[in-house]
Protein backbone atom coordinates (compact mmCIF):
# COMPACT_ATOMS: atom_id res chain seq x y z
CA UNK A 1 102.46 247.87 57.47
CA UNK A 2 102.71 244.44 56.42
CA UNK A 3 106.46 244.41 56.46
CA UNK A 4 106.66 246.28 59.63
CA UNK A 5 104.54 243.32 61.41
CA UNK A 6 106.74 240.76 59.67
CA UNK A 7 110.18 242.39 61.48
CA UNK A 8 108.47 242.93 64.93
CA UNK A 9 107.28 239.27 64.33
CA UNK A 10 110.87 237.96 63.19
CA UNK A 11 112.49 239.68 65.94
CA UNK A 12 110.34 237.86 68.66
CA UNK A 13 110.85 234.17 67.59
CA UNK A 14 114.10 234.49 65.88
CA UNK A 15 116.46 235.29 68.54
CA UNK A 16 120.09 234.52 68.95
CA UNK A 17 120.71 230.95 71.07
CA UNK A 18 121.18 231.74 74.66
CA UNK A 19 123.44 228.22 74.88
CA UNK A 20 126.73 228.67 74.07
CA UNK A 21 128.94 225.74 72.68
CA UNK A 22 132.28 224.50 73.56
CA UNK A 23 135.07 222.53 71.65
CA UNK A 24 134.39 219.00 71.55
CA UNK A 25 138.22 217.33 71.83
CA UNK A 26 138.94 219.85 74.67
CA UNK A 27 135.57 219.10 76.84
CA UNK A 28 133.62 215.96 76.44
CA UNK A 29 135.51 213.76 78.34
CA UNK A 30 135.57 215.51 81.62
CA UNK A 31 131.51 216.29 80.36
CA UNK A 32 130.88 212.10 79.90
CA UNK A 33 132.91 211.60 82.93
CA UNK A 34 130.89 214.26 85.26
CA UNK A 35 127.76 212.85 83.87
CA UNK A 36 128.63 208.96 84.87
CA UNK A 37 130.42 209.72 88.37
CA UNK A 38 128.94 212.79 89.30
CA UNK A 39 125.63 212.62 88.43
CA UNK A 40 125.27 208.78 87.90
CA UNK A 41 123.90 209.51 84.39
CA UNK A 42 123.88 207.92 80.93
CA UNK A 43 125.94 210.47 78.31
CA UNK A 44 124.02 210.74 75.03
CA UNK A 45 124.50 213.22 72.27
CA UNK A 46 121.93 214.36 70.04
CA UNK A 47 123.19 214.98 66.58
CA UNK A 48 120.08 216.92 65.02
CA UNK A 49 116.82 217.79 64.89
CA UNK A 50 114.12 216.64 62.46
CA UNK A 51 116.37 214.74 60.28
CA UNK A 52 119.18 217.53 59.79
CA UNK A 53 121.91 217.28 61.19
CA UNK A 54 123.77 220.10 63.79
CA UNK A 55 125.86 221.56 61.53
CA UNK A 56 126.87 224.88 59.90
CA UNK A 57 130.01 226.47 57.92
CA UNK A 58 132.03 225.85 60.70
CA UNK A 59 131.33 222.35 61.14
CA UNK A 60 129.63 219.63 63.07
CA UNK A 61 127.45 220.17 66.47
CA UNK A 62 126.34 217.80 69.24
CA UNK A 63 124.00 218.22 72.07
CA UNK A 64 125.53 216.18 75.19
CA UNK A 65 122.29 215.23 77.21
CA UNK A 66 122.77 214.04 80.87
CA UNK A 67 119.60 211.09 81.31
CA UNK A 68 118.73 209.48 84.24
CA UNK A 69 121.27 211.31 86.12
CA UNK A 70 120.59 213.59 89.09
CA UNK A 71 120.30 216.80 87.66
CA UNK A 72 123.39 217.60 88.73
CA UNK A 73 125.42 217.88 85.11
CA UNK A 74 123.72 220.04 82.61
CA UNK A 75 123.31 219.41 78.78
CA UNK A 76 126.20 220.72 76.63
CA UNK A 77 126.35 222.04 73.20
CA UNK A 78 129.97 220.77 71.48
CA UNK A 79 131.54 222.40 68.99
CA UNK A 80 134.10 221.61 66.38
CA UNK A 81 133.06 217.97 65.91
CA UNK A 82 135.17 215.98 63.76
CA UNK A 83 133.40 214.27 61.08
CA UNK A 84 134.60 211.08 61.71
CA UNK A 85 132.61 211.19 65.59
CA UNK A 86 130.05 212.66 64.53
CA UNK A 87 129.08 209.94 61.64
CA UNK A 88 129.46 207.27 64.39
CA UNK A 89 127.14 209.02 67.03
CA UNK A 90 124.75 209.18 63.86
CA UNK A 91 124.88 205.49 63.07
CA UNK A 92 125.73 204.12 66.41
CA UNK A 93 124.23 203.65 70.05
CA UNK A 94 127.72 203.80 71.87
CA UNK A 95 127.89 207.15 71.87
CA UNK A 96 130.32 208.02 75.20
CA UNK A 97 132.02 204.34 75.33
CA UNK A 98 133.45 205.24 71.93
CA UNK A 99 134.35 208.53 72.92
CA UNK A 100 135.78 207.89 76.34
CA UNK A 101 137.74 204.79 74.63
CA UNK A 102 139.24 207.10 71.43
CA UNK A 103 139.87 210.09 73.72
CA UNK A 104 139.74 209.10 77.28
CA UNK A 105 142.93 208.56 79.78
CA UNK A 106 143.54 207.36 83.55
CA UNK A 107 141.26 206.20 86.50
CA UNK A 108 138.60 208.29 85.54
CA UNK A 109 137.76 206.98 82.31
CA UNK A 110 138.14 203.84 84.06
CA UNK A 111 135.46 204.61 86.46
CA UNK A 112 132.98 206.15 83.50
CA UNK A 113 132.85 202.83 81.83
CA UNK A 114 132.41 200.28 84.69
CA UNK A 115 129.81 202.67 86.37
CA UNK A 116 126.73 201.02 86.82
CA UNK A 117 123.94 202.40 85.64
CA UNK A 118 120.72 202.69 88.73
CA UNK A 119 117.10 203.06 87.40
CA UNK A 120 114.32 203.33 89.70
């Protein structure tokens, strides 16, 4: 009986994640970009949760988080971090400047960086 409540228990909070991730290198720029022009938004990415990190066998995980912006670009989930990024969003507060400079091209990127950013 015991057990039994323990399963129907496990099954209720431990579910699979209805948020599914894409690969970093291919995505985050147009993501920062969209989040700056679009949605007139400040890019951050979260790298964990309670002191441990977003990672598994695979690799390294960020959460891109859209603030201040209009609601019009939702968070993303990246995948396939490499290390090297993924220390830096750790230790640093220049999260999408770095980014957008190391993998950013064109008018667009550009744009992202001299966007001011509107608080009211």
């Amino acid at each position: 009986m015991v057990e039994e409540h323990y399963s129907r228990v496990h099954s209720i909070l431990f579910r699979p994640a209805k948020a599914t991730s894409v690969d970093f290198k291919e995505n985050v720029v147009d993501w920062i970009v969209r989040c700056r022009i679009q949605d007139e938004g400040i890019p951050m990415f979260r790298t964990g949760f309670a002191k441990r990190p977003f990672k598994d066998k695979s690799g390294y995980y960020v959460q891109g988080i859209c603030w201040l912006g209009a609601n019009l670009v939702n968070s993303q989930w990246f995948k396939n971090v490499p290390e090297e990024d993924f220390k830096h969003m750790q230790e640093n507060h220049d999260d999408y400047i770095y980014i957008l400079k190391k993998y950013g091209k064109g008018s667009a990127l550009e744009e992202a960086l001299k966007a001011e950013v509107t608080v009211v």
